[in-house]
N, C-alpha and C. Protein backbone atom coordinates (compact mmCIF):
# COMPACT_ATOMS: atom_id res chain seq x y z
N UNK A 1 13.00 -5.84 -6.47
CA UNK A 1 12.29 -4.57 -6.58
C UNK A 1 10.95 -4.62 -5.85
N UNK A 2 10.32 -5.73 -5.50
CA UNK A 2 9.01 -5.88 -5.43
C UNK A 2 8.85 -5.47 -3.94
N UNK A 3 9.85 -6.15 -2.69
CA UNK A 3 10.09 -6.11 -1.58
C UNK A 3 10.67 -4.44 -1.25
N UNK A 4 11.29 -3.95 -1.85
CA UNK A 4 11.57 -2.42 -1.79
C UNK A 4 10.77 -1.54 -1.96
N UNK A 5 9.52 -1.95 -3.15
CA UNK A 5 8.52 -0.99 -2.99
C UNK A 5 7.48 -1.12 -2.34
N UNK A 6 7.02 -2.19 -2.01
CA UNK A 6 5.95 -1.97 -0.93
C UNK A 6 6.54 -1.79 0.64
N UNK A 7 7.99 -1.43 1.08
CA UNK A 7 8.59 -1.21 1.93
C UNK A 7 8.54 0.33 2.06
N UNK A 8 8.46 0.88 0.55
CA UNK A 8 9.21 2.21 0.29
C UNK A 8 7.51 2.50 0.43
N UNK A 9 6.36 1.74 -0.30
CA UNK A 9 5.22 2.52 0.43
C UNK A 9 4.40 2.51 1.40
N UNK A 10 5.19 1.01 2.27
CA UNK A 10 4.51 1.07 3.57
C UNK A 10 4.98 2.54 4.64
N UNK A 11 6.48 2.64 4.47
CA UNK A 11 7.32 3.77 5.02
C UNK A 11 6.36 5.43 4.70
N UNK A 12 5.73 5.20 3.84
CA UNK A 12 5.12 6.51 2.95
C UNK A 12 3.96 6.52 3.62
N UNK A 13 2.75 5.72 3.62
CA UNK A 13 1.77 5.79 4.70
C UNK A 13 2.26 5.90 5.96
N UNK A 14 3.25 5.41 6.63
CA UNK A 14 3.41 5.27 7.88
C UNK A 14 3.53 7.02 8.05
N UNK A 15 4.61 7.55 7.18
CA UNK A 15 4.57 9.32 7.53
C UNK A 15 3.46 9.98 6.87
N UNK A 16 2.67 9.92 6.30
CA UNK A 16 1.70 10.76 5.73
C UNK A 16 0.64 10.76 7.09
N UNK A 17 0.54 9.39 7.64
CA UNK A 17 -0.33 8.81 8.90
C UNK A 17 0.23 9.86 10.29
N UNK A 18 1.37 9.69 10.19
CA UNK A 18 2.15 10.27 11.26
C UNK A 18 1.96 11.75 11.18
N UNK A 19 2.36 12.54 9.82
CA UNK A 19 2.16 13.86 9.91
C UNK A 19 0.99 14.28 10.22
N UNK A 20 0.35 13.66 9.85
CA UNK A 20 -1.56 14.11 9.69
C UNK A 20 -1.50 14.09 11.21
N UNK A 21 -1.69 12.90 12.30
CA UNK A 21 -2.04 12.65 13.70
C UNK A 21 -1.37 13.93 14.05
N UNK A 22 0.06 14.12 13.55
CA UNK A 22 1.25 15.27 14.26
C UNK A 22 -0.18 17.09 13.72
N UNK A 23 -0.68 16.95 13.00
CA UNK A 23 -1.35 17.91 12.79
C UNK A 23 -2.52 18.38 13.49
N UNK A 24 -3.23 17.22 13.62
CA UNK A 24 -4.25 16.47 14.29
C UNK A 24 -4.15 17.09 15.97
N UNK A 25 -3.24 16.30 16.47
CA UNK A 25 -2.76 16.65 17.89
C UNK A 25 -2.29 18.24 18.11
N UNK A 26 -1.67 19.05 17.53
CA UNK A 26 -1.63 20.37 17.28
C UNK A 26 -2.66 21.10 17.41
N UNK A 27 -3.58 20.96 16.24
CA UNK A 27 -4.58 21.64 16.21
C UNK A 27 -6.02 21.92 17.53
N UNK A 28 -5.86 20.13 18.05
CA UNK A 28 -6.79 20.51 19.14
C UNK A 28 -5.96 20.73 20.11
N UNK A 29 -4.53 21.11 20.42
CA UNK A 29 -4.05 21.40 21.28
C UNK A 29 -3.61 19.98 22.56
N UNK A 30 -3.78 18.91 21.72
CA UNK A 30 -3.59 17.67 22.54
C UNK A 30 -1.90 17.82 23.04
N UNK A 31 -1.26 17.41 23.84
CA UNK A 31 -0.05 17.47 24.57
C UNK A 31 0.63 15.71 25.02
N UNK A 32 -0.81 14.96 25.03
CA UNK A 32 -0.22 13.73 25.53
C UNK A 32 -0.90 12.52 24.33
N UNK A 33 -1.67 11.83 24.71
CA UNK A 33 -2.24 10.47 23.84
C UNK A 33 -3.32 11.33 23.34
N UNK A 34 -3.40 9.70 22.00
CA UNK A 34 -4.92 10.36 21.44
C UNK A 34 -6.34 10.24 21.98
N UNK A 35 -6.01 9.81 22.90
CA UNK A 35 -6.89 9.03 24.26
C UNK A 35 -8.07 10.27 24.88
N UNK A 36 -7.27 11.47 24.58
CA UNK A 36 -7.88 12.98 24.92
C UNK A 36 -8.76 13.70 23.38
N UNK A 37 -8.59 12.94 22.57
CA UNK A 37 -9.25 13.54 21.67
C UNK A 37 -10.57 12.91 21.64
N UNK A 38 -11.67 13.71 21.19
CA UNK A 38 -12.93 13.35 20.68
C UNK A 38 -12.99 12.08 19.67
N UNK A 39 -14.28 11.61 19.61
CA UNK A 39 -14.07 10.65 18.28
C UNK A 39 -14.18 11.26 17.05
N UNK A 40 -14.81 12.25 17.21
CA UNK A 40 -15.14 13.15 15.73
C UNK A 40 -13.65 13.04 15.00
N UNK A 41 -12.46 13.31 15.32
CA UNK A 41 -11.29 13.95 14.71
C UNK A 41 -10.14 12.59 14.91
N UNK A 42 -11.41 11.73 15.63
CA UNK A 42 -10.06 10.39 15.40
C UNK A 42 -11.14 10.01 13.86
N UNK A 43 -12.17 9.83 13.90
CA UNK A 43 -13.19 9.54 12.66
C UNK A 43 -12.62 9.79 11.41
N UNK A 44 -12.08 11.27 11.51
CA UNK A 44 -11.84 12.26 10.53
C UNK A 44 -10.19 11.07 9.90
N UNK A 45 -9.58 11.04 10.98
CA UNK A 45 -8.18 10.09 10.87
C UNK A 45 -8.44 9.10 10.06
N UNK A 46 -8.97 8.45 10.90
CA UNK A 46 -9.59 6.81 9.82
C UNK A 46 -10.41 6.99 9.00
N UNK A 47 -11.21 8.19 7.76
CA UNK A 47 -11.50 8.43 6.78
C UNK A 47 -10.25 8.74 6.11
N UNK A 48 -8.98 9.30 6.62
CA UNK A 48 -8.43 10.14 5.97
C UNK A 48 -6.64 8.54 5.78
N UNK A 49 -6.89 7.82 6.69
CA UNK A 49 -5.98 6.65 6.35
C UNK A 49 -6.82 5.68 5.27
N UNK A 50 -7.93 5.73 4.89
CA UNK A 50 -9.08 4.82 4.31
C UNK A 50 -8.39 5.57 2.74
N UNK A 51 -8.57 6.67 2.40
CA UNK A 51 -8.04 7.42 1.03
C UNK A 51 -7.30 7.21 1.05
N UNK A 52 -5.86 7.45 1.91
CA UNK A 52 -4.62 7.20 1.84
C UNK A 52 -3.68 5.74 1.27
N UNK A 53 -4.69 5.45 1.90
CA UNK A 53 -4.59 3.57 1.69
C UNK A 53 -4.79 3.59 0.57
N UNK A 54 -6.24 3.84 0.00
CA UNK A 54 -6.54 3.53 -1.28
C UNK A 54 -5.93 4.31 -2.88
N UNK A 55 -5.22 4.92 -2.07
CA UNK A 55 -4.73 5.77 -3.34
C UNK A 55 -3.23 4.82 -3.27
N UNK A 56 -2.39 4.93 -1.98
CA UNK A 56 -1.48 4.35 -2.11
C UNK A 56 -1.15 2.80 -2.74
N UNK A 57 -2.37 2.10 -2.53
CA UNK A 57 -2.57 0.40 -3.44
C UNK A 57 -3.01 0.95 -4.72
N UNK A 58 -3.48 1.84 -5.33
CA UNK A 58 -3.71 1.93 -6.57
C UNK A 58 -2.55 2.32 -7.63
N UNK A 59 -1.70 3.06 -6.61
CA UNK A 59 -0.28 3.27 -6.88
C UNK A 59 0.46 2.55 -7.44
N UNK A 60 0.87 1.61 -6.35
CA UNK A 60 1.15 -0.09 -5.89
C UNK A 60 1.06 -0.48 -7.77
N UNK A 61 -0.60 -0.90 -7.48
CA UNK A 61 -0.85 -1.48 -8.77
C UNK A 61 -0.65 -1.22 -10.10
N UNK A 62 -0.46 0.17 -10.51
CA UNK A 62 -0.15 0.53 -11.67
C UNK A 62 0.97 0.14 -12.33
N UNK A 63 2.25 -0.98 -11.80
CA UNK A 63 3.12 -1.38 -11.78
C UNK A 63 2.86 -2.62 -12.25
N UNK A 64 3.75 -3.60 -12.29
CA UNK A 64 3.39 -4.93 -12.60
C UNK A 64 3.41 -5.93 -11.83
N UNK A 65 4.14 -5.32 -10.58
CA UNK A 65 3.28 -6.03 -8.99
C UNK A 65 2.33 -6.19 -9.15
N UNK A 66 2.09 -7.85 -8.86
CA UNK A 66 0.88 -7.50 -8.50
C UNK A 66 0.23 -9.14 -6.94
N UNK A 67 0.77 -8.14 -5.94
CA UNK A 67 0.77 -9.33 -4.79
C UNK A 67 -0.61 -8.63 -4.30
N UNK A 68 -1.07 -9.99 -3.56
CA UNK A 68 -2.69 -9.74 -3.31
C UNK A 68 -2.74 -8.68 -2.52
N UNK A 69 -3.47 -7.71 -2.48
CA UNK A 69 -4.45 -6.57 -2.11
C UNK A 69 -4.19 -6.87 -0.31
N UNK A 70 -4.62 -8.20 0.04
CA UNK A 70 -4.82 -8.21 1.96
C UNK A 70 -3.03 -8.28 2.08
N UNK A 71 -2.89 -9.44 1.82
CA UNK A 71 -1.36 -9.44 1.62
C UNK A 71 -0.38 -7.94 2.35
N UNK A 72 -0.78 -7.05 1.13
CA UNK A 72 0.14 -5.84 0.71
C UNK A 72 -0.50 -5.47 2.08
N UNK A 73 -1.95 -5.01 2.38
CA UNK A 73 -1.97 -4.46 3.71
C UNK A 73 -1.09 -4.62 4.74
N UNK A 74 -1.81 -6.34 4.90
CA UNK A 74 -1.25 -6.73 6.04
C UNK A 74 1.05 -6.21 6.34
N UNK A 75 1.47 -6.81 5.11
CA UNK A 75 3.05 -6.21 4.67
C UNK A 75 2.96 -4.57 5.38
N UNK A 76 2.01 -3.90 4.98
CA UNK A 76 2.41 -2.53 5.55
C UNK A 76 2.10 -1.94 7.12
N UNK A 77 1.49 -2.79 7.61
CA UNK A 77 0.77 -3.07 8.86
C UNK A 77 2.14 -3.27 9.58
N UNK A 78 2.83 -4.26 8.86
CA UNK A 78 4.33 -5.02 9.77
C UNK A 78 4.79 -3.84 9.68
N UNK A 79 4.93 -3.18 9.05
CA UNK A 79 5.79 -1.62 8.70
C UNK A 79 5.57 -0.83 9.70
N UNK A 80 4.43 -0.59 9.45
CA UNK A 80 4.06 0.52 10.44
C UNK A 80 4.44 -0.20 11.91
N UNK A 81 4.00 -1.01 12.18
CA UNK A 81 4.36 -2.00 14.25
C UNK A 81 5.73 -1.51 13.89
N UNK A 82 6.60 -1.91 13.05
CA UNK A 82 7.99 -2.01 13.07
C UNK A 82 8.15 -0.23 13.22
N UNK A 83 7.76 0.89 12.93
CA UNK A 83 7.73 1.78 12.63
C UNK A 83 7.97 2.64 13.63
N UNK A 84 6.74 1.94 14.53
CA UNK A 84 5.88 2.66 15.54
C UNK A 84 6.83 1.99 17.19
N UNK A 85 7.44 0.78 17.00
CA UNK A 85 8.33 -0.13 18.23
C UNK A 85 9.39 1.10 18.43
N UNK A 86 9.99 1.41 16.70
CA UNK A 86 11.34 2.08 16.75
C UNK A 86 11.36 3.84 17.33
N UNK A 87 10.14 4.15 16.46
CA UNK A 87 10.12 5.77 16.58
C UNK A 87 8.73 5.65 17.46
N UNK A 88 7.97 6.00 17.26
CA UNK A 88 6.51 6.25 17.71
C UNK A 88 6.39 6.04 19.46
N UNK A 89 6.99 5.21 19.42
CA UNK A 89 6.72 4.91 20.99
C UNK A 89 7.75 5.36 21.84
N UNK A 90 8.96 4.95 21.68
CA UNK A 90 10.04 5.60 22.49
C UNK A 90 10.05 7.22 22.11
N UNK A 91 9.87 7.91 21.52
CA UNK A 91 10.44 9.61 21.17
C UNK A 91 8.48 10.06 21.27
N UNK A 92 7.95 9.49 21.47
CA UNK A 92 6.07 10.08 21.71
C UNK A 92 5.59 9.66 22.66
N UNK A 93 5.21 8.17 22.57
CA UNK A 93 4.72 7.69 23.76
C UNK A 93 5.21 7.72 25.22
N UNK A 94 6.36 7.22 24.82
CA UNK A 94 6.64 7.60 26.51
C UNK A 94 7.48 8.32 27.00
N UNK A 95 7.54 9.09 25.96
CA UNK A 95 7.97 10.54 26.56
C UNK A 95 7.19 11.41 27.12
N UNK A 96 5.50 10.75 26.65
CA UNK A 96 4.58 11.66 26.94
C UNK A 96 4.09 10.83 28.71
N UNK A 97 4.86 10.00 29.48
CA UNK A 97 4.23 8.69 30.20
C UNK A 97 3.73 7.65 29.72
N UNK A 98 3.49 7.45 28.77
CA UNK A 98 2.93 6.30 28.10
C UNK A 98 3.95 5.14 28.09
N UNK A 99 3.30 4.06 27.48
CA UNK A 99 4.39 2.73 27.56
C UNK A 99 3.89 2.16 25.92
N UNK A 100 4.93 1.19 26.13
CA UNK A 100 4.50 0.06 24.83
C UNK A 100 3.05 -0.63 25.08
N UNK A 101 2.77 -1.10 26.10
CA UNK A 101 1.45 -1.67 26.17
C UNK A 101 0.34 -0.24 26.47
N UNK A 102 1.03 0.27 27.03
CA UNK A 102 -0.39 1.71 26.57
C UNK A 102 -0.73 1.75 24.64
N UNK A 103 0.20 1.66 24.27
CA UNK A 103 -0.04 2.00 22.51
C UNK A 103 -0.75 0.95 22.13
N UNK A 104 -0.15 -0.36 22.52
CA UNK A 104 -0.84 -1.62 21.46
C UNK A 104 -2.29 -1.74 22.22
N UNK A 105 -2.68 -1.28 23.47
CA UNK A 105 -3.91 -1.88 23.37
C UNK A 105 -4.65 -0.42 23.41
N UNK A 106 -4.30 0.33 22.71
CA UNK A 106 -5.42 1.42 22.24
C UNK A 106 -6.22 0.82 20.70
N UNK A 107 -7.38 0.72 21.07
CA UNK A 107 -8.32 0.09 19.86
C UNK A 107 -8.24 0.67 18.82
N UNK A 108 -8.00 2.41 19.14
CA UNK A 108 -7.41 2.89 17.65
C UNK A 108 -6.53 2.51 16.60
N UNK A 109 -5.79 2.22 17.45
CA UNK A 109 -4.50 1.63 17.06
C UNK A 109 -4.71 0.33 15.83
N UNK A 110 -5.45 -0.38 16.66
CA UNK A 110 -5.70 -1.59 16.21
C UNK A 110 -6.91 -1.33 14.58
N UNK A 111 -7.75 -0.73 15.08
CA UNK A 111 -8.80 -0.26 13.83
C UNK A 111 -8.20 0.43 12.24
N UNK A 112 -7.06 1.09 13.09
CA UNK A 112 -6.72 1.86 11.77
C UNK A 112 -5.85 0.85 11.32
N UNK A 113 -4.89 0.06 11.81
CA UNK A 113 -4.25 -1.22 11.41
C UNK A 113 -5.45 -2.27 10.52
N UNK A 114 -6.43 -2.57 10.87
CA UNK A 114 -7.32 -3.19 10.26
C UNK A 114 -7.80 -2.64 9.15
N UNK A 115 -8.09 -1.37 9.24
CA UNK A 115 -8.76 -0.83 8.18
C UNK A 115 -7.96 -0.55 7.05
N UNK A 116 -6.12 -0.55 7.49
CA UNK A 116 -5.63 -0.91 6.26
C UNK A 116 -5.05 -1.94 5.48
N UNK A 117 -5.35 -3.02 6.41
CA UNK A 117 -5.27 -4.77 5.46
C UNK A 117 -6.78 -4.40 4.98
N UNK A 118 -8.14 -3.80 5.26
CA UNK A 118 -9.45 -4.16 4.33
C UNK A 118 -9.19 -3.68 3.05
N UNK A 119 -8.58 -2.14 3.15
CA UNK A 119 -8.77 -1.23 2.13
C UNK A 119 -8.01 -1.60 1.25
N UNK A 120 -6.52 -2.09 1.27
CA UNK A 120 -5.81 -2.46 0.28
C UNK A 120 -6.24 -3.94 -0.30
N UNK A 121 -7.17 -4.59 0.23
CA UNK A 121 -7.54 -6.07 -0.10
C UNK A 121 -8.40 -5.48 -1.25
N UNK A 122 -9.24 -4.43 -0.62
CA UNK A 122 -10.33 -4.59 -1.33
C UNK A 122 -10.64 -3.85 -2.64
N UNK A 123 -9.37 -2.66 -2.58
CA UNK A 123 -8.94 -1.84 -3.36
C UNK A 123 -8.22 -2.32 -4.70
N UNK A 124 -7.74 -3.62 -4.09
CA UNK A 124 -6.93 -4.16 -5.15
C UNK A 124 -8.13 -4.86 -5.71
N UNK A 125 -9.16 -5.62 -5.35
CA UNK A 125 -10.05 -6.37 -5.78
C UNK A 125 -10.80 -5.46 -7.21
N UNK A 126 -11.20 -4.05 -6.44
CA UNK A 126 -11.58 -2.85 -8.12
C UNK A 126 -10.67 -2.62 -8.02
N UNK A 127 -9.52 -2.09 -8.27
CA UNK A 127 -8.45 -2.18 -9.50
C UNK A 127 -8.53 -3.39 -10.34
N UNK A 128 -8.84 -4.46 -9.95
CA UNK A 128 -8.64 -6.29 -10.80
C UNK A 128 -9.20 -5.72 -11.91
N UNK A 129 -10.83 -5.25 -11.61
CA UNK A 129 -11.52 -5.41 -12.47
C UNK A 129 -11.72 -4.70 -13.36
C-alpha cells in the first residue's frame, strides 16, 4: 500500500502541476516554452507547487506512512521525470520544437523539482511535531 500511495500522489501533483502551467500558458497566451513567460507568473508557479506540495505531504501523513519527508519528495520528483520523459516532452515539448535536453536544462525545471524534495522534507519535519 505504501508504494501505491505515494505513486498515486506523486501522479496527483504531477497533474495539478500540469493543469495549473496548462492554465498558466493559456492565460498569457504563451504557444511554445515557458522560456517566454515573465518571472512574475513562473514565481506565482513555484508559490503555487510550494502549497501544493505541502498540503499533499500533510495528506501523505495523516496515514500511518510514515517515510521521511526528503525521501517522499525526492520519490515524487522520480514521478514527475518519469512523467514528464513519457507525456510532457514528446506530446508538448517537441511538438512545440523543443527537445529532451531543451526541458532538463531549463532551471525551472530543476527549481521546482528541488523545491519539492525541500517542502515535503520539511513539511514532514512540522507535521512530526
Amino acid at each position: 500500500m505504501k508504494a501505491e500511495k505515494i505513486i498515486g500522489f506523486g501522479v496527483l501533483l504531477w497533474i495539478f502541476m500540469m493543469v495549473w502551467m496548462g492554465i498558466l500558458l493559456f492565460a498569457f497566451g504563451i504557444q511554445g516554452s515557458i522560456e517566454q513567460l515573465s518571472a512574475a507568473p513562473l514565481i506565482i508557479h513555484l508559490v503555487l507547487l510550494v502549497v501544493i506540495t505541502s498540503l499533499l505531504t500533510k495528506a501523505y501523513y495523516n496515514s500511518r506512512d510514515k517515510m521521511d519527508g526528503f525521501g517522499l519528495g525526492f520519490s515524487w520528483v522520480v514521478i514527475a521525470a518519469i512523467l514528464d520523459l513519457i507525456l510532457t516532452i514528446p506530446l508538448y515539448i517537441i511538438a512545440n520544437g523543443g527537445s529532451y535536453a531543451h526541458f532538463f536544462s531549463n532551471p525551472w525545471v530543476w527549481i521546482g523539482w528541488a523545491l519539492v524534495i525541500l517542502v515535503a522534507g520539511f513539511t514532514r519535519e512540522i507535521v512530526r511535531r
